[in-house]
PDBML (XML) file of the C-alpha atoms, coordinates in Angstrom:
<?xml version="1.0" encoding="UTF-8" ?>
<PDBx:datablock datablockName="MODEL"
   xmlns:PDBx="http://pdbml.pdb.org/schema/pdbx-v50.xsd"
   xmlns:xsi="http://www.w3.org/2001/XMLSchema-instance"
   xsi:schemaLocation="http://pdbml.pdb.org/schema/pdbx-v50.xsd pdbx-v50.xsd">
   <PDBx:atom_siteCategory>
      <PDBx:atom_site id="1">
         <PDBx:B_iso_or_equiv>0.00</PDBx:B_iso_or_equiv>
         <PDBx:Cartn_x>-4.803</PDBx:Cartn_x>
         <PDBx:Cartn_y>6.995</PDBx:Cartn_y>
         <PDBx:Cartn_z>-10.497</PDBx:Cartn_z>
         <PDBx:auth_asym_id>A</PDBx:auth_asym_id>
         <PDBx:auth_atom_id>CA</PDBx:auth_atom_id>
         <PDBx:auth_comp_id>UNK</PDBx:auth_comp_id>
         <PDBx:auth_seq_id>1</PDBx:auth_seq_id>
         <PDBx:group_PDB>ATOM</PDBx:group_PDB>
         <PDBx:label_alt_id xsi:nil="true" />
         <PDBx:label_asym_id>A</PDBx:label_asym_id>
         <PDBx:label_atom_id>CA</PDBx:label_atom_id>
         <PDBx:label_comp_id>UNK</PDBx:label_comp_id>
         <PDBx:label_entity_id>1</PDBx:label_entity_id>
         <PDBx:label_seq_id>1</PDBx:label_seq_id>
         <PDBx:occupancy>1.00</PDBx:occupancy>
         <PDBx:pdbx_PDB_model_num>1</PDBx:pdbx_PDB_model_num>
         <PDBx:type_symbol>C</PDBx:type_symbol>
      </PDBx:atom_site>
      <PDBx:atom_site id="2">
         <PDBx:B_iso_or_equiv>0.00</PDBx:B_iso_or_equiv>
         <PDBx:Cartn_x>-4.685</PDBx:Cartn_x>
         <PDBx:Cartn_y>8.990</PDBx:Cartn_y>
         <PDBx:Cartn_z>-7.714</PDBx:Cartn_z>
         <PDBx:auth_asym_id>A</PDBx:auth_asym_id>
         <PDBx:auth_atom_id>CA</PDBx:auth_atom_id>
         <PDBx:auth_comp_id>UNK</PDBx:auth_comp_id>
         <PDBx:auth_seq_id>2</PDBx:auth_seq_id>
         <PDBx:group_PDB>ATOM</PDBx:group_PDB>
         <PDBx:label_alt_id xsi:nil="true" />
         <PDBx:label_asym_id>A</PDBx:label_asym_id>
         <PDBx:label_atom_id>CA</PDBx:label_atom_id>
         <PDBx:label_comp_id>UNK</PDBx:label_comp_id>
         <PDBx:label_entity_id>1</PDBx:label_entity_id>
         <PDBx:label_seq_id>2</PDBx:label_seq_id>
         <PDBx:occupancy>1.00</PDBx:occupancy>
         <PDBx:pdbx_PDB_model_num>1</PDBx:pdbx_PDB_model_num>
         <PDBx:type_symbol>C</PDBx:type_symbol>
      </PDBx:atom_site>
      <PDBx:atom_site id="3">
         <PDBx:B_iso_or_equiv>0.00</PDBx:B_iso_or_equiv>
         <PDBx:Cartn_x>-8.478</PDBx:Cartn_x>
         <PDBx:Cartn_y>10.224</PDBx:Cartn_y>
         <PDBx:Cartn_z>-5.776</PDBx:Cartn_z>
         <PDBx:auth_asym_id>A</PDBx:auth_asym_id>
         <PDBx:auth_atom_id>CA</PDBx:auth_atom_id>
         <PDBx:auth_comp_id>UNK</PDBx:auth_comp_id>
         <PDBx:auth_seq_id>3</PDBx:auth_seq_id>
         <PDBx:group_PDB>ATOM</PDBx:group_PDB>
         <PDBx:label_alt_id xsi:nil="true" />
         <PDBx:label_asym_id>A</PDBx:label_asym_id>
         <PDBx:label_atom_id>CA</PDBx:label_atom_id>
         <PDBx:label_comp_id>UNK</PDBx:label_comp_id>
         <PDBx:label_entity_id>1</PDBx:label_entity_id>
         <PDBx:label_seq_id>3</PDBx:label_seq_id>
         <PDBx:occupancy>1.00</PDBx:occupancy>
         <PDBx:pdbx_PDB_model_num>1</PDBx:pdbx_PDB_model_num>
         <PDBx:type_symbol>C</PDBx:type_symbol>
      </PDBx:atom_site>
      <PDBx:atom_site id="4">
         <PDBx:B_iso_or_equiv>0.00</PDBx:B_iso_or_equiv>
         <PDBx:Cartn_x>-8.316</PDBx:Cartn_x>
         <PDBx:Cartn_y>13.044</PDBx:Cartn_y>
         <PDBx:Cartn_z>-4.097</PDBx:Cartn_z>
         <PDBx:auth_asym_id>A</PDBx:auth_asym_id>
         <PDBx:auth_atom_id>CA</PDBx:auth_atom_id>
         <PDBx:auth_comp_id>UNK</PDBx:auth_comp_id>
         <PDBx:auth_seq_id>4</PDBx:auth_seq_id>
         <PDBx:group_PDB>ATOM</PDBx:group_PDB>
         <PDBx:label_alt_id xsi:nil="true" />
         <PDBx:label_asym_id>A</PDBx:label_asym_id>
         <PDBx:label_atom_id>CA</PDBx:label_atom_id>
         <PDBx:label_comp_id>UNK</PDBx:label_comp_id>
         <PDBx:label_entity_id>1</PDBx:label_entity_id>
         <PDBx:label_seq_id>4</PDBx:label_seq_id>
         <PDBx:occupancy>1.00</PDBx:occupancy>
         <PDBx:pdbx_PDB_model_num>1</PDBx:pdbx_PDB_model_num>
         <PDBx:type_symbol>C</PDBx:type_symbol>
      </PDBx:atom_site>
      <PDBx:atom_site id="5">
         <PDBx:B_iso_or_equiv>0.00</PDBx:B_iso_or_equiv>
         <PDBx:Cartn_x>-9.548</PDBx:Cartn_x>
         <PDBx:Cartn_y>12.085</PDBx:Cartn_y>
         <PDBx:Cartn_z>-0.580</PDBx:Cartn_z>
         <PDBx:auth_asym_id>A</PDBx:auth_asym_id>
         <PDBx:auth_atom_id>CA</PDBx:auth_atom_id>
         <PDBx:auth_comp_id>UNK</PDBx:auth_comp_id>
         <PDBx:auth_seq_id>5</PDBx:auth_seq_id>
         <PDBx:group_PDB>ATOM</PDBx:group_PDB>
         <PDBx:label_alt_id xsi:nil="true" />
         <PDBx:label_asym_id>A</PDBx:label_asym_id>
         <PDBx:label_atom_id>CA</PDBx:label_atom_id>
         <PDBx:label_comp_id>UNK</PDBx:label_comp_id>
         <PDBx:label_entity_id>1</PDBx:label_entity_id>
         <PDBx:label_seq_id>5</PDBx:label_seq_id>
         <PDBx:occupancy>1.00</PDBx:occupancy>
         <PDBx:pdbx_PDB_model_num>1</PDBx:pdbx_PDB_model_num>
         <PDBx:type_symbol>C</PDBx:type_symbol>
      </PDBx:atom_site>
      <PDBx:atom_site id="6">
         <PDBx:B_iso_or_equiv>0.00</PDBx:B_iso_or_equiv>
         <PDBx:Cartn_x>-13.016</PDBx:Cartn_x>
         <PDBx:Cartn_y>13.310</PDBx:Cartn_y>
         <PDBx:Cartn_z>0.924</PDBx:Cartn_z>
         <PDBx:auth_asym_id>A</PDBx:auth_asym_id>
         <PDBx:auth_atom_id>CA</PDBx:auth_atom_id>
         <PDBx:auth_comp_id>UNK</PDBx:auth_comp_id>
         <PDBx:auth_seq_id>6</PDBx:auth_seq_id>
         <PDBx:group_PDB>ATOM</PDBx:group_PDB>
         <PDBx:label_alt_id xsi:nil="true" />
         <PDBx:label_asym_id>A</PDBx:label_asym_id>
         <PDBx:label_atom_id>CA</PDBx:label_atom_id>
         <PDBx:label_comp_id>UNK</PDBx:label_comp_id>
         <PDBx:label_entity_id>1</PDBx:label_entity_id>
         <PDBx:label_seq_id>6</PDBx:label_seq_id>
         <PDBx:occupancy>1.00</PDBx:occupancy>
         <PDBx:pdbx_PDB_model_num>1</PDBx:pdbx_PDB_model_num>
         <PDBx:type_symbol>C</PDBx:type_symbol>
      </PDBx:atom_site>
      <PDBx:atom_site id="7">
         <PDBx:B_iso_or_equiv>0.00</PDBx:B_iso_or_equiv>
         <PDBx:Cartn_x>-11.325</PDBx:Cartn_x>
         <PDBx:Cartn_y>13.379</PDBx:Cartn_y>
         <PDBx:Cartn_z>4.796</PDBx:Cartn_z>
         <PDBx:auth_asym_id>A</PDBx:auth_asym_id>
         <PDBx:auth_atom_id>CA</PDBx:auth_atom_id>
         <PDBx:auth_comp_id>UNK</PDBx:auth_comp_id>
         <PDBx:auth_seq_id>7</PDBx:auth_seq_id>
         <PDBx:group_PDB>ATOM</PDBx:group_PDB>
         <PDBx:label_alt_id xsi:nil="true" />
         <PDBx:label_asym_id>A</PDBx:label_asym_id>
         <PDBx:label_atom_id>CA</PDBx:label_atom_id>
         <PDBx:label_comp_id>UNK</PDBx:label_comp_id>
         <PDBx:label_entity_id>1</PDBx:label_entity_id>
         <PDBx:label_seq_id>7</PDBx:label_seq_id>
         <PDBx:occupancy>1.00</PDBx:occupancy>
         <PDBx:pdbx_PDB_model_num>1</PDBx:pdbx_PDB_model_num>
         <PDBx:type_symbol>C</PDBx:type_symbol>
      </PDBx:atom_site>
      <PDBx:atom_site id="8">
         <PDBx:B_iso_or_equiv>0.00</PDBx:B_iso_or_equiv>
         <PDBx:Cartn_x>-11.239</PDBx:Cartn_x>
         <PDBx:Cartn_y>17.141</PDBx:Cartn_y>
         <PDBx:Cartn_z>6.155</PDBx:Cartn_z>
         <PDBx:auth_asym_id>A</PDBx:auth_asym_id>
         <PDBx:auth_atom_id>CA</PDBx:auth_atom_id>
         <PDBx:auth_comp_id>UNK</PDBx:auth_comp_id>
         <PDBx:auth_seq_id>8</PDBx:auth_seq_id>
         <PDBx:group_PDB>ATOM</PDBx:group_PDB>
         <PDBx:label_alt_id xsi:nil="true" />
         <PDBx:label_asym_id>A</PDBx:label_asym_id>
         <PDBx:label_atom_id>CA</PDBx:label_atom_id>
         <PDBx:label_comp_id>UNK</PDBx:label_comp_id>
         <PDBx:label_entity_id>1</PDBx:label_entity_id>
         <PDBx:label_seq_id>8</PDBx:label_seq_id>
         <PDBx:occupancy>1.00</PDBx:occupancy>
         <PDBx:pdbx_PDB_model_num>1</PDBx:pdbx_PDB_model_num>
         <PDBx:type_symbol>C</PDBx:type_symbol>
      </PDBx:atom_site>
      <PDBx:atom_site id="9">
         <PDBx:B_iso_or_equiv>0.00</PDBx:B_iso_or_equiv>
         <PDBx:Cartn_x>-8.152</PDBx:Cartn_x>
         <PDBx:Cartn_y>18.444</PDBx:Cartn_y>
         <PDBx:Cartn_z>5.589</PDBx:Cartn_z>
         <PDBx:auth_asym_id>A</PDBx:auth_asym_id>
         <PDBx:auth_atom_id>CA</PDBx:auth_atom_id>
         <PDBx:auth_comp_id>UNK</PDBx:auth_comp_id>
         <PDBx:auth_seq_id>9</PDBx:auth_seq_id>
         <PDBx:group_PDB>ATOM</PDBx:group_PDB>
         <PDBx:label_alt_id xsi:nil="true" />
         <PDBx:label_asym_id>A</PDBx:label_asym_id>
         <PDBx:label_atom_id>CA</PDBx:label_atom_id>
         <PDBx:label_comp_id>UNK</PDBx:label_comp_id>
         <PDBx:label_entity_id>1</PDBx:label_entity_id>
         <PDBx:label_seq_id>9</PDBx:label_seq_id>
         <PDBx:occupancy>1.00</PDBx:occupancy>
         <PDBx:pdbx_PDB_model_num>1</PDBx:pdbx_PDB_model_num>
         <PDBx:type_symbol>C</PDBx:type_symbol>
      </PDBx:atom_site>
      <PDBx:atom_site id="10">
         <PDBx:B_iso_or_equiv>0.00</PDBx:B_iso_or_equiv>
         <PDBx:Cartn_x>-7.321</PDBx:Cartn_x>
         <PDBx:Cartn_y>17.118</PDBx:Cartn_y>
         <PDBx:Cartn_z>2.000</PDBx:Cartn_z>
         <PDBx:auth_asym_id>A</PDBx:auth_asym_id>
         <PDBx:auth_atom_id>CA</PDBx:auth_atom_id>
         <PDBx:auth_comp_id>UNK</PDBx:auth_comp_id>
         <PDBx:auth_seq_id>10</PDBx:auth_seq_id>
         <PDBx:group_PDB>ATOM</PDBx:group_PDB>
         <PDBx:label_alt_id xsi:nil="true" />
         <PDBx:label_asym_id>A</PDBx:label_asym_id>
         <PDBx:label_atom_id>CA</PDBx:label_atom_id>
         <PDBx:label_comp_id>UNK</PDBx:label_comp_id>
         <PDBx:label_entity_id>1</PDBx:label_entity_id>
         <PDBx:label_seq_id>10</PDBx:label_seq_id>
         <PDBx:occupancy>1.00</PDBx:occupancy>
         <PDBx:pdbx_PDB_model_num>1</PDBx:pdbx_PDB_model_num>
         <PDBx:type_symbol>C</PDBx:type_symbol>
      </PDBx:atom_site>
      <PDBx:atom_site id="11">
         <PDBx:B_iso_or_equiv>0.00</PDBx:B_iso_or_equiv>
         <PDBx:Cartn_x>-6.931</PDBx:Cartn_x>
         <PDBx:Cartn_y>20.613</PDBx:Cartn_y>
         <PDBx:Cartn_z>0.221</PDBx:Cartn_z>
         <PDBx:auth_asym_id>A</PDBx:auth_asym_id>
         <PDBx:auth_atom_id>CA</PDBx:auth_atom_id>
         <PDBx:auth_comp_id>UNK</PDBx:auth_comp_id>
         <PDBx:auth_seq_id>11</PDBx:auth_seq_id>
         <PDBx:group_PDB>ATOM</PDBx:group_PDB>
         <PDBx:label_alt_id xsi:nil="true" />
         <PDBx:label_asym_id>A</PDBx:label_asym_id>
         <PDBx:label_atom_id>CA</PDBx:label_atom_id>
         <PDBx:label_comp_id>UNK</PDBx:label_comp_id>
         <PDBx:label_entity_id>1</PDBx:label_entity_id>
         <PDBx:label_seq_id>11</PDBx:label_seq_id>
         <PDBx:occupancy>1.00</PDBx:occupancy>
         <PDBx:pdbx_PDB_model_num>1</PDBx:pdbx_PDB_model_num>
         <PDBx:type_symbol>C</PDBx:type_symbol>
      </PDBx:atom_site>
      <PDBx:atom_site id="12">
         <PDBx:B_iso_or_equiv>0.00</PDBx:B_iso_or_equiv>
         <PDBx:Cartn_x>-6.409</PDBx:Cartn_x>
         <PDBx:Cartn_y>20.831</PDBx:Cartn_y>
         <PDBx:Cartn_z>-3.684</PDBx:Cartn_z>
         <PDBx:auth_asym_id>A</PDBx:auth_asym_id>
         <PDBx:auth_atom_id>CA</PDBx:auth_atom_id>
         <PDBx:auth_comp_id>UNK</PDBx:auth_comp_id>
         <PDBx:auth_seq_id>12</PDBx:auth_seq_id>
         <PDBx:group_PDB>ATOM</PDBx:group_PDB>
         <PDBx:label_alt_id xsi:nil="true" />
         <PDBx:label_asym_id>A</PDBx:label_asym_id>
         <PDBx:label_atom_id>CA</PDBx:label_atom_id>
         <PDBx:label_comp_id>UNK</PDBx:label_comp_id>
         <PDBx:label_entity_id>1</PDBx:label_entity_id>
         <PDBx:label_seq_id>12</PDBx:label_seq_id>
         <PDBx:occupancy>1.00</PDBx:occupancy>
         <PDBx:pdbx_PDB_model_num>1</PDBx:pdbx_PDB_model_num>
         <PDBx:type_symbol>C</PDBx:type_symbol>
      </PDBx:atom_site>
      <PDBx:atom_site id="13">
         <PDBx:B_iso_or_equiv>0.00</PDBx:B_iso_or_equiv>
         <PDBx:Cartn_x>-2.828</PDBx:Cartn_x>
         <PDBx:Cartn_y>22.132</PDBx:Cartn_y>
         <PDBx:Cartn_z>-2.603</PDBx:Cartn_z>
         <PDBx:auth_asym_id>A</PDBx:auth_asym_id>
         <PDBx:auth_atom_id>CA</PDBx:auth_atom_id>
         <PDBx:auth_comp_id>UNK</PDBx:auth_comp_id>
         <PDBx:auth_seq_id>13</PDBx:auth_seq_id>
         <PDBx:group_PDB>ATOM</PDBx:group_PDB>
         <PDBx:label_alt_id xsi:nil="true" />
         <PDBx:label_asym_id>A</PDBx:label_asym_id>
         <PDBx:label_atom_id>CA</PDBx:label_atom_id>
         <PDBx:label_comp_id>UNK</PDBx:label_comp_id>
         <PDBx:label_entity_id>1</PDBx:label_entity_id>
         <PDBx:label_seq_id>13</PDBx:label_seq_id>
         <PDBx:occupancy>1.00</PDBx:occupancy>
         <PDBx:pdbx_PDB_model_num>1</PDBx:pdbx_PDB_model_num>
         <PDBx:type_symbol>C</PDBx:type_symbol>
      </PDBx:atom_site>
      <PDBx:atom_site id="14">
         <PDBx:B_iso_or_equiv>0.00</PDBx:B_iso_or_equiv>
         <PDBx:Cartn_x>-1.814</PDBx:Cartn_x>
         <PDBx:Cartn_y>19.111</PDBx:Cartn_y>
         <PDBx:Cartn_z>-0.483</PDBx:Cartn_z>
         <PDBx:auth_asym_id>A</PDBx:auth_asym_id>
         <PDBx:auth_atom_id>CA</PDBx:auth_atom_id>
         <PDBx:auth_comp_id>UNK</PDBx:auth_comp_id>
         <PDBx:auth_seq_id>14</PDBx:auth_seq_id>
         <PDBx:group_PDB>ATOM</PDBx:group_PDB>
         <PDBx:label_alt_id xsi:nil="true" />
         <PDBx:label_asym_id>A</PDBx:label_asym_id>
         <PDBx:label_atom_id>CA</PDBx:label_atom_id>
         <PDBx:label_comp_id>UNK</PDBx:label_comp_id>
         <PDBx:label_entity_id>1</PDBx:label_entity_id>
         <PDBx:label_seq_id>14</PDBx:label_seq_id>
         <PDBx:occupancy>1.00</PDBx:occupancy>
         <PDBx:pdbx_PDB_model_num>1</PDBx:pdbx_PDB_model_num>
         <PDBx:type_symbol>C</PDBx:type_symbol>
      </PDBx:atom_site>
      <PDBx:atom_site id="15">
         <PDBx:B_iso_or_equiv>0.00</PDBx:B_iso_or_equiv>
         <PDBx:Cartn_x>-3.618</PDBx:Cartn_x>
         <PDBx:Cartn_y>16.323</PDBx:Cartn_y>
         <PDBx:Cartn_z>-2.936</PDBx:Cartn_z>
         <PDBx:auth_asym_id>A</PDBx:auth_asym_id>
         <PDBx:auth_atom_id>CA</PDBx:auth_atom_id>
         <PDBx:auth_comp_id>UNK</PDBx:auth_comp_id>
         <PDBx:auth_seq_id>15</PDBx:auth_seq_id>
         <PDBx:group_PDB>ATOM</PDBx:group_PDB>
         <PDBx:label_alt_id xsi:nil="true" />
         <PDBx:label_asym_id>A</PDBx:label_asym_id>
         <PDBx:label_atom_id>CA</PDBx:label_atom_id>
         <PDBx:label_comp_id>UNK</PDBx:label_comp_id>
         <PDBx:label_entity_id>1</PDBx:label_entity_id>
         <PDBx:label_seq_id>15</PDBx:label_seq_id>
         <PDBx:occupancy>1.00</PDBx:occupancy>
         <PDBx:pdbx_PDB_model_num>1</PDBx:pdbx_PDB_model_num>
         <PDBx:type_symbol>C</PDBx:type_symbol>
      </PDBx:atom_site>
      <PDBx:atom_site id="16">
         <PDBx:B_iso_or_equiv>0.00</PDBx:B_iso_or_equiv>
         <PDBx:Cartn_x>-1.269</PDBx:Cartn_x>
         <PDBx:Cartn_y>18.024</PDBx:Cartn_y>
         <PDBx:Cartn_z>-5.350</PDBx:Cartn_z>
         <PDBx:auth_asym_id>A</PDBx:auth_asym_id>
         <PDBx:auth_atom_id>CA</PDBx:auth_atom_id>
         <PDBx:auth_comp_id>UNK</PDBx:auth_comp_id>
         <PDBx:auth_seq_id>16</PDBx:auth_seq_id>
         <PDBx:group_PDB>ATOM</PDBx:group_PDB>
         <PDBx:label_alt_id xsi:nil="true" />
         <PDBx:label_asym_id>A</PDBx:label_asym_id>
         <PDBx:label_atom_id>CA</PDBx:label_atom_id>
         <PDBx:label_comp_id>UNK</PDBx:label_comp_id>
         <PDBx:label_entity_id>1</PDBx:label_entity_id>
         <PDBx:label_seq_id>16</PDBx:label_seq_id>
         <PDBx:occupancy>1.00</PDBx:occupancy>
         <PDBx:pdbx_PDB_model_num>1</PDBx:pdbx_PDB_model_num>
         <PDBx:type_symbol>C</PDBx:type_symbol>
      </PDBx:atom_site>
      <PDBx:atom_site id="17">
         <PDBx:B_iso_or_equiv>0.00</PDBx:B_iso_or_equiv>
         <PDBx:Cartn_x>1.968</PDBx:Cartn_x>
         <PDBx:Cartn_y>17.598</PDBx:Cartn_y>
         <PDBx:Cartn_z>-3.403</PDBx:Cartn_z>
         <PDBx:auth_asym_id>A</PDBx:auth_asym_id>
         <PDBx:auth_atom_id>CA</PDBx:auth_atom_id>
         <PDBx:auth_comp_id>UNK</PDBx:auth_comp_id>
         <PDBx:auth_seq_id>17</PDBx:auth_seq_id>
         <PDBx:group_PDB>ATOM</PDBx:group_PDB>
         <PDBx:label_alt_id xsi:nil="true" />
         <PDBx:label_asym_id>A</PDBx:label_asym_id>
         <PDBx:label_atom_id>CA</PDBx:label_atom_id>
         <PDBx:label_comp_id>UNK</PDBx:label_comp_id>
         <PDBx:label_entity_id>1</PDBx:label_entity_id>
         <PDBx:label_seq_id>17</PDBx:label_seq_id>
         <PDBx:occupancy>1.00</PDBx:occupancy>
         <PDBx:pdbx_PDB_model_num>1</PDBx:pdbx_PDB_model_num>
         <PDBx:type_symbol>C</PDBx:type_symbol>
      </PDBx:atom_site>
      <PDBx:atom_site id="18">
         <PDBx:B_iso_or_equiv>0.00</PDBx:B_iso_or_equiv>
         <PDBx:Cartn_x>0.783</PDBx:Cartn_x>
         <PDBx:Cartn_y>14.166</PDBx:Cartn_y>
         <PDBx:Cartn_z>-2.818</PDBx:Cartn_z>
         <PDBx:auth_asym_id>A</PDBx:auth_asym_id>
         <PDBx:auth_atom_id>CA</PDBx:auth_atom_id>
         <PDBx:auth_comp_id>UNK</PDBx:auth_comp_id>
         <PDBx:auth_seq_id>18</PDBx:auth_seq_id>
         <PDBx:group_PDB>ATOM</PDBx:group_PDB>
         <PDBx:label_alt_id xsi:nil="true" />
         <PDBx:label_asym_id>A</PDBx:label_asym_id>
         <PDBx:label_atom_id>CA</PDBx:label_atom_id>
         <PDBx:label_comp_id>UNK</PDBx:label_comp_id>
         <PDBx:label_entity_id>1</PDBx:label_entity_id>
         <PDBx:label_seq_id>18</PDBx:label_seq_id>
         <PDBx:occupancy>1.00</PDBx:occupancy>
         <PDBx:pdbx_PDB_model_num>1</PDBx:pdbx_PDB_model_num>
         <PDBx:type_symbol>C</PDBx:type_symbol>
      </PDBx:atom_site>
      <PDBx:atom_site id="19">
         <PDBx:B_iso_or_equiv>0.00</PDBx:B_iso_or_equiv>
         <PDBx:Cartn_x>0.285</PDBx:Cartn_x>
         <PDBx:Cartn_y>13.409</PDBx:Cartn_y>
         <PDBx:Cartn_z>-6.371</PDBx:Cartn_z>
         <PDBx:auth_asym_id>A</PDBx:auth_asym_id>
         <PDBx:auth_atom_id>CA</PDBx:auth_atom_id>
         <PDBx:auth_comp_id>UNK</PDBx:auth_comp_id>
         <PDBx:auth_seq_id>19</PDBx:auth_seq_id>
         <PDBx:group_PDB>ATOM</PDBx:group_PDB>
         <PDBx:label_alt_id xsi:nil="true" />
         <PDBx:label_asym_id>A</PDBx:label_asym_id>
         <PDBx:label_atom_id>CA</PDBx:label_atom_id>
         <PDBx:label_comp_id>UNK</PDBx:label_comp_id>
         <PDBx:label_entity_id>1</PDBx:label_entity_id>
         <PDBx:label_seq_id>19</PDBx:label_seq_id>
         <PDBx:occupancy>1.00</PDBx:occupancy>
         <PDBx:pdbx_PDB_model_num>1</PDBx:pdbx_PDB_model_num>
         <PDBx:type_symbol>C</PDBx:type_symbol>
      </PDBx:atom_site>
      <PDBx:atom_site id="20">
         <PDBx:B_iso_or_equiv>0.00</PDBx:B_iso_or_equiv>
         <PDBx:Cartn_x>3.532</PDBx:Cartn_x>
         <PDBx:Cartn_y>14.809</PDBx:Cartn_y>
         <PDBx:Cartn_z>-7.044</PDBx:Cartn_z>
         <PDBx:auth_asym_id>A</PDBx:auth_asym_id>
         <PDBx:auth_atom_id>CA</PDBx:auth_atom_id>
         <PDBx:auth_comp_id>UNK</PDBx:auth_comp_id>
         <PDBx:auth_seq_id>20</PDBx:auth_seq_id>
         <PDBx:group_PDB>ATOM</PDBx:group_PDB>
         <PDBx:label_alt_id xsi:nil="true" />
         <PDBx:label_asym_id>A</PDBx:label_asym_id>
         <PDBx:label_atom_id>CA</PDBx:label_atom_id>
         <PDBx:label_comp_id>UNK</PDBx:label_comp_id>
         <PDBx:label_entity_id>1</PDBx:label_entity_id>
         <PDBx:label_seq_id>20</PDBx:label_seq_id>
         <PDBx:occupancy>1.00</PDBx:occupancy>
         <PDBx:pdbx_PDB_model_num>1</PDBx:pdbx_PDB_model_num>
         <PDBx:type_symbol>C</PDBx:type_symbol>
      </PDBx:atom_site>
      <PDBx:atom_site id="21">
         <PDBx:B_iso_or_equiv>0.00</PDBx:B_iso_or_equiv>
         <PDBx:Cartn_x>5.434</PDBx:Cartn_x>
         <PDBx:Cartn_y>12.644</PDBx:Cartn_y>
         <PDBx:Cartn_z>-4.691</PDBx:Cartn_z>
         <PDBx:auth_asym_id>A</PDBx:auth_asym_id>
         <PDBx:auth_atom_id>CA</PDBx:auth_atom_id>
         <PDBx:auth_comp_id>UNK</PDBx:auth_comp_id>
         <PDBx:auth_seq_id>21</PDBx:auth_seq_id>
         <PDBx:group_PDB>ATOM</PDBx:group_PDB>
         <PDBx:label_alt_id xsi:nil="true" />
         <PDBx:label_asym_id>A</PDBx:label_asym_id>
         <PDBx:label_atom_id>CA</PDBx:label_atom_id>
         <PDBx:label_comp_id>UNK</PDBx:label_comp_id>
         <PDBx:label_entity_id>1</PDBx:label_entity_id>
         <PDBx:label_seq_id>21</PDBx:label_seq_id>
         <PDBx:occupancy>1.00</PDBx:occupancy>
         <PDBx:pdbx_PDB_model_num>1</PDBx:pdbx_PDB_model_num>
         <PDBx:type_symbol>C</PDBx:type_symbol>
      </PDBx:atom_site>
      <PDBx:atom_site id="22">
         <PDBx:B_iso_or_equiv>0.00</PDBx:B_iso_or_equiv>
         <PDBx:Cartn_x>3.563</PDBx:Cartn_x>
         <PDBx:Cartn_y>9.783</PDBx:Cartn_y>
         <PDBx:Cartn_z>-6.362</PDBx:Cartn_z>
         <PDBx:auth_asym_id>A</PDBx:auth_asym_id>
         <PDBx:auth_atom_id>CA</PDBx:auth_atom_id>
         <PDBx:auth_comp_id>UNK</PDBx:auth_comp_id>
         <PDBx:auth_seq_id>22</PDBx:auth_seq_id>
         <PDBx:group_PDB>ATOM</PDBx:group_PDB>
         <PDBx:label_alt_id xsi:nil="true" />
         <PDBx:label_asym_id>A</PDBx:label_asym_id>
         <PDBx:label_atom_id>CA</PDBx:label_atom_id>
         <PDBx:label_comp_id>UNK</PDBx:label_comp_id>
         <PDBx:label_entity_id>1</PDBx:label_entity_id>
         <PDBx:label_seq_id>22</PDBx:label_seq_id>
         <PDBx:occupancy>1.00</PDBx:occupancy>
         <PDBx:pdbx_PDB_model_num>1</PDBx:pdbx_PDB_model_num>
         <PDBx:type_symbol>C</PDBx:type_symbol>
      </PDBx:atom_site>
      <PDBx:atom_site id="23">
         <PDBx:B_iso_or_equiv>0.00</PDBx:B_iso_or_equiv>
         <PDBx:Cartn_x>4.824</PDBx:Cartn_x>
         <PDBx:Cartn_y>10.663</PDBx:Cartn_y>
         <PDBx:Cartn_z>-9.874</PDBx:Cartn_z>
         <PDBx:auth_asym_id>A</PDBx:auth_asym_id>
         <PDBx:auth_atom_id>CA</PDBx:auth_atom_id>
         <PDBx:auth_comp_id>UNK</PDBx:auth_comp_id>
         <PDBx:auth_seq_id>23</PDBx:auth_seq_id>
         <PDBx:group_PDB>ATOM</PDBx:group_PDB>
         <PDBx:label_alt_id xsi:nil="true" />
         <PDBx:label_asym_id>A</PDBx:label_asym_id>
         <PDBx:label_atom_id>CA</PDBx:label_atom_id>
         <PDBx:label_comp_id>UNK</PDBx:label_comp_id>
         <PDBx:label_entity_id>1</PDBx:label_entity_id>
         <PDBx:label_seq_id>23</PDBx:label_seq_id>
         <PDBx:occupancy>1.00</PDBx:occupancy>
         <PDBx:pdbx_PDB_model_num>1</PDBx:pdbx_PDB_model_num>
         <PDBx:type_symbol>C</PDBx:type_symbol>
      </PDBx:atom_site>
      <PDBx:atom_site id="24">
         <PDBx:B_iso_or_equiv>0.00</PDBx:B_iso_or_equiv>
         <PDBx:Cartn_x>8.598</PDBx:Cartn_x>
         <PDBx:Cartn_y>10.824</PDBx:Cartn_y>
         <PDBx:Cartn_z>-8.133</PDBx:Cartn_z>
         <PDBx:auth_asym_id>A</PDBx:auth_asym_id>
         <PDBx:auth_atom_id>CA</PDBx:auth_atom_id>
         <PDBx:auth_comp_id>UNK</PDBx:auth_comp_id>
         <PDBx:auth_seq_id>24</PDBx:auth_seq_id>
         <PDBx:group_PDB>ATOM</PDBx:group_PDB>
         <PDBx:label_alt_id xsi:nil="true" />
         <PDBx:label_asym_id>A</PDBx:label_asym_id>
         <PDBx:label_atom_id>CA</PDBx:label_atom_id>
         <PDBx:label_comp_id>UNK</PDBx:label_comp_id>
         <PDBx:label_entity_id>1</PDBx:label_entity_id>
         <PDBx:label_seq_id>24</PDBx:label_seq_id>
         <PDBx:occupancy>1.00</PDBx:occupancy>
         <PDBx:pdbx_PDB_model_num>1</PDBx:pdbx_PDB_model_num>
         <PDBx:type_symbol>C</PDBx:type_symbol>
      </PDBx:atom_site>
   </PDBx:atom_siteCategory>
</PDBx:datablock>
């Protein structure tokens, strides 16, 4: 499970690519 960080700068699109790259 992946949480989508609560730092500025953690958008919806960027958690996304990150949660991509962790499903690769």
């Amino acid at each position: 499970t992946m949480f989508k960080s609560q730092r500025p700068g953690m958008t919806d699109a960027l958690f996304e690519m990150h949660y991509r790259g962790l499903v690769r």
